[in-house]
Protein backbone atom coordinates (compact mmCIF):
# COMPACT_ATOMS: atom_id res chain seq x y z
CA UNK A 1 72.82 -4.38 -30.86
CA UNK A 2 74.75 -3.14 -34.05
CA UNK A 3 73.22 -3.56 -37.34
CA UNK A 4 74.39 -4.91 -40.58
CA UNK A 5 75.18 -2.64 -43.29
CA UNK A 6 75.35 -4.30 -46.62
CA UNK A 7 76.74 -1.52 -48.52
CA UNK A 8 80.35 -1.46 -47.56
CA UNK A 9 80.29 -5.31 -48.36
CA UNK A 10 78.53 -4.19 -51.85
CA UNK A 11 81.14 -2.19 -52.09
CA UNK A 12 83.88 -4.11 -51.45
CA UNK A 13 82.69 -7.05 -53.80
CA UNK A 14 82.05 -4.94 -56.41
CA UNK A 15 85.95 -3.30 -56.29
CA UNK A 16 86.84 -6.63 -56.15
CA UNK A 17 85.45 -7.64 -58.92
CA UNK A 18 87.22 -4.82 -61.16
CA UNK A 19 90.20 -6.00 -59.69
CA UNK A 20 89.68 -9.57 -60.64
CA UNK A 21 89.20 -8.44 -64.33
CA UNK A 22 92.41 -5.96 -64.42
CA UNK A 23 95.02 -8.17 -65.93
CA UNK A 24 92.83 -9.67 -68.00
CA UNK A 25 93.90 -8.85 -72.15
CA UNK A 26 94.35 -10.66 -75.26
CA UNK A 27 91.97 -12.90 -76.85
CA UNK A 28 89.35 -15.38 -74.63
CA UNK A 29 90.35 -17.95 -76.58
CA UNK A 30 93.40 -20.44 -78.07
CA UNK A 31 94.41 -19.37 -81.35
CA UNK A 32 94.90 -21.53 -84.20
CA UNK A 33 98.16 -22.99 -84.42
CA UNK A 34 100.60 -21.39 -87.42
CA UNK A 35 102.73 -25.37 -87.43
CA UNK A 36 102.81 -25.96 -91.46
CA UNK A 37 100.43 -29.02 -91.74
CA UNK A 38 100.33 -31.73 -94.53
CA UNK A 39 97.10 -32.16 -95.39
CA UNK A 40 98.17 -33.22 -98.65
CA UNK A 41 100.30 -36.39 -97.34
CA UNK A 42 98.19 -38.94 -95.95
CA UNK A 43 98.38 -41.65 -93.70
CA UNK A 44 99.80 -45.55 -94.84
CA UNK A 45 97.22 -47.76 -95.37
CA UNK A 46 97.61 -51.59 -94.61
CA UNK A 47 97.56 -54.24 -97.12
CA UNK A 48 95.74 -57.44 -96.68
């Protein structure tokens, strides 16, 4: 009966894994957006 060896599949998980992280660049997360706000104007306000 053949046995199981676990370190090719070890081995291939862990290259896998390198892969996986390759194309990953540039920041983890959603800059700021650079739209001019107006935070001066502010919204109508309703009249009785």
């Amino acid at each position: 009966m053949p046995r199981f060896h676990s370190r090719p599949v070890l081995a291939g998980l862990l290259l896998a894994a390198l892969l996986v992280g390759c194309g990953q660049k540039g920041p983890l997360y959603l800059p700021k957006s650079q739209s001019p706000s107006s935070s001066s104007e502010q919204p109508p306000t309703a009249k009785p």
